[in-house]
N, C-alpha and C. Protein backbone atom coordinates (compact mmCIF):
# COMPACT_ATOMS: atom_id res chain seq x y z
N UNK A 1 13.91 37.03 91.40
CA UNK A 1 14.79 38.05 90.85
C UNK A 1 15.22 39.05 91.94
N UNK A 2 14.69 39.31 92.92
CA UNK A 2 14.41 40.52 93.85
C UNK A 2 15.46 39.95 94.98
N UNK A 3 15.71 38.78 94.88
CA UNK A 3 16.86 37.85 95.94
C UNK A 3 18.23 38.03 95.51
N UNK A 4 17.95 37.76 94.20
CA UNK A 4 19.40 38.02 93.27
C UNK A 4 20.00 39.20 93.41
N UNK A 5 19.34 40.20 93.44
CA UNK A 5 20.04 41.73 93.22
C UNK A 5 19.80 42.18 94.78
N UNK A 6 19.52 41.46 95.84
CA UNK A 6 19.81 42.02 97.10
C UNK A 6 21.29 40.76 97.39
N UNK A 7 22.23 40.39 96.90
CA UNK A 7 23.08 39.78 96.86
C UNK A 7 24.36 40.49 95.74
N UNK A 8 23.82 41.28 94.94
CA UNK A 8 24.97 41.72 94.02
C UNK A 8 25.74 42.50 94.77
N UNK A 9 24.98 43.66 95.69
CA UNK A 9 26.15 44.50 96.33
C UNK A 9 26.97 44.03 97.49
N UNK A 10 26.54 43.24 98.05
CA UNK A 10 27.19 41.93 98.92
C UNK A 10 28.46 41.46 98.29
N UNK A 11 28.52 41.11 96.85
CA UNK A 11 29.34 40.39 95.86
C UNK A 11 30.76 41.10 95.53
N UNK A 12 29.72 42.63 95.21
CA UNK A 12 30.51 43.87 94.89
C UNK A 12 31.58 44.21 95.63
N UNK A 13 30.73 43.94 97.25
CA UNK A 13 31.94 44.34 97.75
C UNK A 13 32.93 43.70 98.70
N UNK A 14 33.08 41.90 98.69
CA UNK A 14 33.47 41.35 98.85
C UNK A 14 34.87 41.68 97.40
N UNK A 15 34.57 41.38 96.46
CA UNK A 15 35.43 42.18 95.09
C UNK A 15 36.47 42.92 95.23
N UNK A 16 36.00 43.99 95.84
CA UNK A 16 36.29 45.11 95.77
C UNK A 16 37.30 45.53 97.14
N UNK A 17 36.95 44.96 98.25
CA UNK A 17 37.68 45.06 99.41
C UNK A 17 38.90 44.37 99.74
N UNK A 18 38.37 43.73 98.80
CA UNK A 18 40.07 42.53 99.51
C UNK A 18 40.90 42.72 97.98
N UNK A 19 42.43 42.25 98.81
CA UNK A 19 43.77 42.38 97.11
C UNK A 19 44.23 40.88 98.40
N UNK A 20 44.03 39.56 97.23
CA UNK A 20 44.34 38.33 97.38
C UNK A 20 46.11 38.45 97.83
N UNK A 21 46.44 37.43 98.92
CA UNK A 21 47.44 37.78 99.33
C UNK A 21 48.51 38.63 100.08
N UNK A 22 47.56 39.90 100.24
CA UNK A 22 48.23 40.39 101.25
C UNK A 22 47.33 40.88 102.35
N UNK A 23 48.11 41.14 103.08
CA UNK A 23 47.79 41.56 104.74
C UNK A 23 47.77 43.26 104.93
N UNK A 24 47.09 44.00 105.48
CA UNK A 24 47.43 45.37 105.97
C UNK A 24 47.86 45.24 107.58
N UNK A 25 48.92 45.51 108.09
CA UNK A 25 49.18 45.49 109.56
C UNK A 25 49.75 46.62 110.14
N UNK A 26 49.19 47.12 111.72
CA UNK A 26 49.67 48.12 112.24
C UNK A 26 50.90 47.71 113.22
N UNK A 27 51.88 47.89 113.19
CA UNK A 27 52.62 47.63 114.23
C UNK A 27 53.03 48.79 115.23
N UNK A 28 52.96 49.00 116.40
CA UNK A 28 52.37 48.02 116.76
C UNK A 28 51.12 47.78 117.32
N UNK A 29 49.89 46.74 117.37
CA UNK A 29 48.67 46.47 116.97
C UNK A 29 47.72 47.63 118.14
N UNK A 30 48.23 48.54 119.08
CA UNK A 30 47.49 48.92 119.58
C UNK A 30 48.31 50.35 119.65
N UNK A 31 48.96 51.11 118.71
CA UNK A 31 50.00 52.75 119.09
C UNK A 31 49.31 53.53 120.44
N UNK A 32 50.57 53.86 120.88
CA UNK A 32 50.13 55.33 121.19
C UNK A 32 49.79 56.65 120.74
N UNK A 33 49.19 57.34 121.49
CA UNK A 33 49.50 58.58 120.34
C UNK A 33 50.35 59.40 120.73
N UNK A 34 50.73 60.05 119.74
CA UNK A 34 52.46 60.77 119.78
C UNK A 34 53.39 59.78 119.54
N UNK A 35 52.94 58.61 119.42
CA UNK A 35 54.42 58.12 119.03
C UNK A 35 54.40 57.23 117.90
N UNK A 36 55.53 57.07 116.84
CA UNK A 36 55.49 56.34 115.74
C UNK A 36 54.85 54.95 115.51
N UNK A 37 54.17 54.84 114.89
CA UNK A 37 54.08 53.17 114.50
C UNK A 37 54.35 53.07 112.35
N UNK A 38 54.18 51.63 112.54
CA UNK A 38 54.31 51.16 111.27
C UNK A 38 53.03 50.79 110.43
N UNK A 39 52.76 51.27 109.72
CA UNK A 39 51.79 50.60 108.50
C UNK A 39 52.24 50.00 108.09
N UNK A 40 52.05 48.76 107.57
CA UNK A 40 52.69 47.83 106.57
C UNK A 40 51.79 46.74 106.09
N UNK A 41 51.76 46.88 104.54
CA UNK A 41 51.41 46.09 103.66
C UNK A 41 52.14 44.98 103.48
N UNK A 42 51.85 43.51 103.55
CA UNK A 42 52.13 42.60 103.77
C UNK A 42 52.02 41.43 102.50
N UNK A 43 52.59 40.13 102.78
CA UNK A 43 52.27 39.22 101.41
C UNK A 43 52.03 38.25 102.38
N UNK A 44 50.92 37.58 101.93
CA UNK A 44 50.04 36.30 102.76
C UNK A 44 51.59 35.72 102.94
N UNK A 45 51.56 34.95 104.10
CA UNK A 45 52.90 33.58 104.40
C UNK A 45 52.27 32.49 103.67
N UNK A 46 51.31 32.33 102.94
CA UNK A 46 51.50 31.55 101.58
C UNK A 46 51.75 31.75 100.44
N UNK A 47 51.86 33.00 100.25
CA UNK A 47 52.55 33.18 98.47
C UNK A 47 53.57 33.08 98.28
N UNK A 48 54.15 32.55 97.27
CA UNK A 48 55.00 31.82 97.11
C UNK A 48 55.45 32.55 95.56
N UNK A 49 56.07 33.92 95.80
CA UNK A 49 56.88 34.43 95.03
C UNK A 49 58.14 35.16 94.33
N UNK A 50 58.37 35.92 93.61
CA UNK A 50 59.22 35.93 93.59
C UNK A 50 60.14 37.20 94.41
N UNK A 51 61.00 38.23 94.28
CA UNK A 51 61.28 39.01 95.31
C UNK A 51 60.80 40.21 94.78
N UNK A 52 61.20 40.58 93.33
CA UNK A 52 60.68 41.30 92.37
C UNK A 52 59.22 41.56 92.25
N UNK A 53 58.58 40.32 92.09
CA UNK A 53 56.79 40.49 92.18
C UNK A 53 56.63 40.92 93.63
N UNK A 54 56.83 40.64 94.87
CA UNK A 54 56.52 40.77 95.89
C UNK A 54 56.47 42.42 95.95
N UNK A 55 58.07 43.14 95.77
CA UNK A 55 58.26 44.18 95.70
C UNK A 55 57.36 45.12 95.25
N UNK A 56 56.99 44.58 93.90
CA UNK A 56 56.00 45.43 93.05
C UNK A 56 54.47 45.02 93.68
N UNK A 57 54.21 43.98 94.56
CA UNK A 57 52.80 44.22 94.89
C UNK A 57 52.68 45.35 96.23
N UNK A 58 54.02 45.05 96.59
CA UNK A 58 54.19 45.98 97.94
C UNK A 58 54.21 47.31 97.74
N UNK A 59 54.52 47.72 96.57
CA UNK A 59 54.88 49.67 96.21
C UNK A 59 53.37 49.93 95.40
N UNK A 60 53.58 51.33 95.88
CA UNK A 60 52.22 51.79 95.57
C UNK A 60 50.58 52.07 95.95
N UNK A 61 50.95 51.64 97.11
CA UNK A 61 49.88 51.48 98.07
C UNK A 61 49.24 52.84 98.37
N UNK A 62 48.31 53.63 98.54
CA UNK A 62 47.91 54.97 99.34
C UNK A 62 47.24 54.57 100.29
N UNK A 63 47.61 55.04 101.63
CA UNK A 63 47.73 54.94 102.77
C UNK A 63 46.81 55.97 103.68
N UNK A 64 45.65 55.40 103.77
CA UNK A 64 44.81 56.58 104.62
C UNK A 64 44.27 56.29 105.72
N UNK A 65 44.23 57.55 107.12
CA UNK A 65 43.57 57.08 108.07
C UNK A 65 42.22 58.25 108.44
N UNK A 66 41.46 57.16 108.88
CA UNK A 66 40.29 58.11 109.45
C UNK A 66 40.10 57.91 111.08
N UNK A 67 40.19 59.06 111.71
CA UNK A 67 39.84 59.22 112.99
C UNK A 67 38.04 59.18 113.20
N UNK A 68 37.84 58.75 114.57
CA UNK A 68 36.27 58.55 114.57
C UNK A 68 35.75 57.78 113.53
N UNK A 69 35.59 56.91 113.03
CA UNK A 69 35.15 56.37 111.79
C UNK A 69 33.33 56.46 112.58
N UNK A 70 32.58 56.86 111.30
CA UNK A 70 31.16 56.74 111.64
C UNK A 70 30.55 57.43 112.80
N UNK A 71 31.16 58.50 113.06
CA UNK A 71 30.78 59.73 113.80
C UNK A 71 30.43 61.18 112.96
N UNK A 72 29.88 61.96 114.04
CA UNK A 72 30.02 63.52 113.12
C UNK A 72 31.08 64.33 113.23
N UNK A 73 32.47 63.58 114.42
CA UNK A 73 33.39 64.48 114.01
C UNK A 73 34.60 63.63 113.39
N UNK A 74 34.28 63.11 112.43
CA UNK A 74 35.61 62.25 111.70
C UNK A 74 36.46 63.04 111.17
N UNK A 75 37.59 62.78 111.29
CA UNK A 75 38.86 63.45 110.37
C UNK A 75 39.61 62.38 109.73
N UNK A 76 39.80 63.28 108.36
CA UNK A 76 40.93 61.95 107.94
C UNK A 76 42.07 62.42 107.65
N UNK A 77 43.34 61.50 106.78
CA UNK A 77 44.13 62.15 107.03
C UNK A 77 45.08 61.21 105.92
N UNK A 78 45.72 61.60 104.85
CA UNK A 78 46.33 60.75 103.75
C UNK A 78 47.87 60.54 104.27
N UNK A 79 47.98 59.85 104.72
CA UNK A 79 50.00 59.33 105.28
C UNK A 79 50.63 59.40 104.38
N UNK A 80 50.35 58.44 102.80
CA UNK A 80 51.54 58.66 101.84
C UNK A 80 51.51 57.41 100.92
N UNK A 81 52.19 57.12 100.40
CA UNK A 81 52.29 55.32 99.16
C UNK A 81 53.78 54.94 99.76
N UNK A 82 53.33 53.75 100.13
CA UNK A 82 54.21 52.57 100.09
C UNK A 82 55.48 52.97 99.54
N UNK A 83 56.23 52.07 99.45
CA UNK A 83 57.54 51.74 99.07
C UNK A 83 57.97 50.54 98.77
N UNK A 84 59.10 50.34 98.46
CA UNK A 84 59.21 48.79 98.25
C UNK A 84 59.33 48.16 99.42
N UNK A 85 59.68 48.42 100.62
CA UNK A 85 59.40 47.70 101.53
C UNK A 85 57.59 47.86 101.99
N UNK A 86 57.42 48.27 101.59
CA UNK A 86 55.58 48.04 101.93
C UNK A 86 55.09 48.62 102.83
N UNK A 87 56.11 49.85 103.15
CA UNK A 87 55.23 50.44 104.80
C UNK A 87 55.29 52.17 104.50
N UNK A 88 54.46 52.72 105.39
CA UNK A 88 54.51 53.63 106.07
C UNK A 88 54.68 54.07 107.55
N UNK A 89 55.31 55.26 107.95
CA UNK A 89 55.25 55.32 109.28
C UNK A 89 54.15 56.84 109.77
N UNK A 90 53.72 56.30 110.88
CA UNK A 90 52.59 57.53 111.17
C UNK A 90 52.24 57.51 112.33
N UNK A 91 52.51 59.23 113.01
CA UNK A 91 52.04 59.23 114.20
C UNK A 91 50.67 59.84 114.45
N UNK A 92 49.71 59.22 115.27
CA UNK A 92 48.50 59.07 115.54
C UNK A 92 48.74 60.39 116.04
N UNK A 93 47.65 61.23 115.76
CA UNK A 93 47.49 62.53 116.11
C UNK A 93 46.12 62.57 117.24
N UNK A 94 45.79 61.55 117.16
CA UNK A 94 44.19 61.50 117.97
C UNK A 94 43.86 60.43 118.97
N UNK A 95 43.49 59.87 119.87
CA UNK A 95 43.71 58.85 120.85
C UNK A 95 41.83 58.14 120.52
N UNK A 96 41.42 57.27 120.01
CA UNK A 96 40.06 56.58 119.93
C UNK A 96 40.39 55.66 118.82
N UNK A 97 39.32 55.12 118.01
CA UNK A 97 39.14 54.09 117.16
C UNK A 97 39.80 54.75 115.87
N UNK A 98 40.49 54.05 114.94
CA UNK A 98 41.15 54.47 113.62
C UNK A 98 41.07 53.40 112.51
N UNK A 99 40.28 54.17 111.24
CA UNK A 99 39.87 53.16 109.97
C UNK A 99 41.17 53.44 109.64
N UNK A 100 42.33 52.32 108.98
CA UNK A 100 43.27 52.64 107.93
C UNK A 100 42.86 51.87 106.91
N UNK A 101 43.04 52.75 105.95
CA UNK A 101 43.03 51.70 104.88
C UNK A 101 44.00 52.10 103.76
N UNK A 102 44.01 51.39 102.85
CA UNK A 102 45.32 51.15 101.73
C UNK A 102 44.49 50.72 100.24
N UNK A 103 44.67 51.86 99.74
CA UNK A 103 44.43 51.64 97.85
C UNK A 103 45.10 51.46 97.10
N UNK A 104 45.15 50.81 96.08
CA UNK A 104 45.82 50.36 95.42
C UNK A 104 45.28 50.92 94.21
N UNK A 105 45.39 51.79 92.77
CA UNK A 105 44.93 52.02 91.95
C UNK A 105 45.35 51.07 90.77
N UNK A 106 44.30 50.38 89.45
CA UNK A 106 45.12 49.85 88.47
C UNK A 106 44.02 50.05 87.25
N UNK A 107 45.34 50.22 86.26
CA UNK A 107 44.35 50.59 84.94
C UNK A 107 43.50 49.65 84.40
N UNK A 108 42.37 49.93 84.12
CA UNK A 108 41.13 48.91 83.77
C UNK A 108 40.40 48.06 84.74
N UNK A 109 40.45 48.12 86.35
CA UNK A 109 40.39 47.40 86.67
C UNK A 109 39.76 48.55 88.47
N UNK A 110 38.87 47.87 88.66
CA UNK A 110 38.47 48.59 90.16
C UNK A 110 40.06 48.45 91.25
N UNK A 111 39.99 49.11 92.04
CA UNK A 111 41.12 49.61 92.82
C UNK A 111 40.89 48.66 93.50
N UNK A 112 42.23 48.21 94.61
CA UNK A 112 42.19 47.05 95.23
C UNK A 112 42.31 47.78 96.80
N UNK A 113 41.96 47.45 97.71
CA UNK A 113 41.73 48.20 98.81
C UNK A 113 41.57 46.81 100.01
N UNK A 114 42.89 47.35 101.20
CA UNK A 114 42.77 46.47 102.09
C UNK A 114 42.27 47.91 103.38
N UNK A 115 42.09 47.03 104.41
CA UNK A 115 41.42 47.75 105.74
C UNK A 115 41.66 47.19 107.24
N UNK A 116 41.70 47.74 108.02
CA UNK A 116 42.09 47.23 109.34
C UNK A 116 41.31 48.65 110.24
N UNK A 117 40.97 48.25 111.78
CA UNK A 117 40.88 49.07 112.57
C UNK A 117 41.71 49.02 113.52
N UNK A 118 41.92 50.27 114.26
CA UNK A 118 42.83 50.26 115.47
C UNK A 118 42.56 51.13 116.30
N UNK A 119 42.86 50.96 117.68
CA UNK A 119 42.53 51.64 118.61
C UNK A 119 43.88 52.10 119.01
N UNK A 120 43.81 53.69 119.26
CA UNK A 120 45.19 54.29 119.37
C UNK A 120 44.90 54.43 120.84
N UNK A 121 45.65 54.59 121.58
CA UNK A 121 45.59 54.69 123.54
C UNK A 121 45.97 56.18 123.60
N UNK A 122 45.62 56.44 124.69
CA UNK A 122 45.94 57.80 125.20
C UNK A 122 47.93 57.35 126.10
N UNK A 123 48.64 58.65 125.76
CA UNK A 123 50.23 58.22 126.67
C UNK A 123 50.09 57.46 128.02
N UNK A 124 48.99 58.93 128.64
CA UNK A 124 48.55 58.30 129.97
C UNK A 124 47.25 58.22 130.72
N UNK A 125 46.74 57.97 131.71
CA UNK A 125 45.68 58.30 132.04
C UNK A 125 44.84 59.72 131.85
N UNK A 126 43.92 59.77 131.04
CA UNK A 126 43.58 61.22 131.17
C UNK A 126 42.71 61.29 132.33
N UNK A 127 43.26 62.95 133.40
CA UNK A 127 42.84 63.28 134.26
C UNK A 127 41.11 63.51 134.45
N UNK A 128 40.72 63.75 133.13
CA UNK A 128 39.13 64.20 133.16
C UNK A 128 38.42 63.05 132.98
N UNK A 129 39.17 61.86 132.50
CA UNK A 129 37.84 60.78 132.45
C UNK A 129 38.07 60.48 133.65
N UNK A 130 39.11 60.98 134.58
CA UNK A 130 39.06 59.76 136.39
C UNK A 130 38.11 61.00 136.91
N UNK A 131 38.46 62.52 136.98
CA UNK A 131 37.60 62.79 137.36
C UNK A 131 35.55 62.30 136.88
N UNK A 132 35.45 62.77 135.50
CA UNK A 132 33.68 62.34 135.01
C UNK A 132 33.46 60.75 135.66
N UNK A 133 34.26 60.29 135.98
CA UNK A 133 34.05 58.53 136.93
C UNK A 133 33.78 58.58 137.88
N UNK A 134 34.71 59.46 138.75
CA UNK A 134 34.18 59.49 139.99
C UNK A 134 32.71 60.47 140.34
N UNK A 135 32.49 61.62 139.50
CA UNK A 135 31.51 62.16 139.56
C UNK A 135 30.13 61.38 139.30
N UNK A 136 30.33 60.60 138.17
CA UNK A 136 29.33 59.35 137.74
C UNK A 136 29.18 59.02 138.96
N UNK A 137 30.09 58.22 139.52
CA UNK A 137 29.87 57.02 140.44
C UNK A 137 29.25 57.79 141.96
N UNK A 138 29.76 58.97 142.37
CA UNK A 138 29.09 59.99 143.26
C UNK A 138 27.54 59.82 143.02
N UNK A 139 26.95 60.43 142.01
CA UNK A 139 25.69 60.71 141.25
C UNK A 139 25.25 59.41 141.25
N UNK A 140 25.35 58.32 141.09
CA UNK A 140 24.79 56.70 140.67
C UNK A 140 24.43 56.58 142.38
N UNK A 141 25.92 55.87 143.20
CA UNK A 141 25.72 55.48 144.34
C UNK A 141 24.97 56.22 145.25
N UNK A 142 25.59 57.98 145.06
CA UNK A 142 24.55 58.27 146.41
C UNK A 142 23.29 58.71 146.26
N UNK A 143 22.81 58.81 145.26
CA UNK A 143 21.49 59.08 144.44
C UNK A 143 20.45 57.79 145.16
N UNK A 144 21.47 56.24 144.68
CA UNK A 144 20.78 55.05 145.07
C UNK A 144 20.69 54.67 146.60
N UNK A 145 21.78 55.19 147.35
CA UNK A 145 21.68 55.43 148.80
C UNK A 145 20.90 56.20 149.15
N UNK A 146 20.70 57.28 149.05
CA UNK A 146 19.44 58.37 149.39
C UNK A 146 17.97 57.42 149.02
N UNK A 147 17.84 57.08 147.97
CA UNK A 147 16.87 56.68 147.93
C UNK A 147 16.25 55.40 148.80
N UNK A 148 17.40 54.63 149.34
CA UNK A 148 17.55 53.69 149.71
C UNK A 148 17.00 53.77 151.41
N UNK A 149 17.73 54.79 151.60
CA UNK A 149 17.19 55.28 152.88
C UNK A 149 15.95 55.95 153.48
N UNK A 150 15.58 56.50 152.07
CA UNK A 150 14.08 57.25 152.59
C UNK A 150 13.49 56.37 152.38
N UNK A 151 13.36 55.21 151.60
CA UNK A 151 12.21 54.30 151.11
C UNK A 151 12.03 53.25 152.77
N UNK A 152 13.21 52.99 153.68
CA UNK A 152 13.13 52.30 154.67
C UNK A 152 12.80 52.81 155.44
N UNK A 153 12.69 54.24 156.22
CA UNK A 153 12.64 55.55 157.06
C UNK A 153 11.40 54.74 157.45
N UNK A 154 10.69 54.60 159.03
CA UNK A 154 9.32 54.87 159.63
C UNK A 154 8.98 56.22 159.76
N UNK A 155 8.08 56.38 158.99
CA UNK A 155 7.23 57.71 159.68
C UNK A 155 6.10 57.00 159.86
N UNK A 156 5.33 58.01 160.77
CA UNK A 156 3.68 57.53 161.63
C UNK A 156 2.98 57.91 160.31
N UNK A 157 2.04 57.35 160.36
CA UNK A 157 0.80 57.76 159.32
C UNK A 157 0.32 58.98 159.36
N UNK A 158 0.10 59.90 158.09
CA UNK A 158 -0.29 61.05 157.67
C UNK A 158 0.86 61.78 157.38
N UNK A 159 2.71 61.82 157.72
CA UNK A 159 3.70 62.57 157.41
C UNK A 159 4.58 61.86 156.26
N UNK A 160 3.43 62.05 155.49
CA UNK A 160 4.29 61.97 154.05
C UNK A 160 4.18 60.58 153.32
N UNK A 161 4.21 59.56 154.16
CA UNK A 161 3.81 58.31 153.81
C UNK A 161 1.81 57.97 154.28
N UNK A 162 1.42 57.34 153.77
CA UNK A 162 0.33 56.53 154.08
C UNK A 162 0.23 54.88 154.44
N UNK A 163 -0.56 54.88 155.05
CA UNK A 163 -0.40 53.40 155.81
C UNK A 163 -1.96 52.93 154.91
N UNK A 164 -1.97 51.29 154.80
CA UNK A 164 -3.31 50.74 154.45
C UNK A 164 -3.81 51.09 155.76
N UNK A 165 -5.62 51.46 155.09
CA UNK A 165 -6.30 51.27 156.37
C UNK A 165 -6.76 49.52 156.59
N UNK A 166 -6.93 49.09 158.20
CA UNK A 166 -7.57 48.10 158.08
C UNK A 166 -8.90 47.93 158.47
């Protein structure tokens, strides 16, 4: 019994996460920040329907992103619902990892919810991570050079080192 019900929430949320047939996609798959990209809710390239149904699976969507996902400084941030073309547009306000995800609400029935991650880039190089690199790499190498050098150094016996006696 104790096997069974460590498998229900597994079940639950296999259920619960996916809406059969469509896709959530960022275009494009890696933004910058500051500059526009596309959300867009999608219909599998196998469904095989009509333009009307498509439409209506495409509208309605709520559209949310979370910055930092699974940190202590997450922010989130609600973009907006779909349309009949199935998208939103949104500019990344934050440069690291980004949860989007897309709800779908329906009466009687648990909400349908797709998900994607994305990594938003910085415009350009930021100046402070080349500097904390090179400071790293200062601190690593000559730390390991210093050490490198005193450990080979001869001194005579009794200045600082000891020799076996024989």
């Amino acid at each position: 019994m104790n096997r069974l019900l460590c498998w229900v929430p597994v079940f639950a949320f296999i259920g619960v996460s996916t809406a059969r047939g469509l896709v959530l996609r960022v275009e494009p798959a890696s933004p910058v920040r500051g500059e526009v990209a596309a959300i867009r809710v999608l219909p599998d390239a196998v469904a095989d329907t009509s333009r009307a149904a498509r439409e209506a699976a495409l509208t309605g969507w709520k559209i949310y992103v979370e910055y930092f996902p699974n940190s202590k400084v997450v922010r989130g941030d609600a973009l907006g619902v779909t349309g009949p073309a199935g998208e939103v547009f949104w500019e990344p306000a934050f440069a690291g990892i980004v949860a989007v995800r897309a709800i779908k609400e329906r009466e009687g029935s648990p909400p349908e919810q797709l998900a994607t991650n994305v990594s938003v880039r910085f415009p350009s190089v930021p100046a402070g991570g080349v500097l904390v690199f090179f400071a790293a790499g200062f601190v690593l190498l000559g730390g390991a050079g210093w050490a490198f050098v005193h450990l080979l150094e001869h001194k005579p016996p009794g200045e600082g080192r000891s020799e076996p006696e024989s």
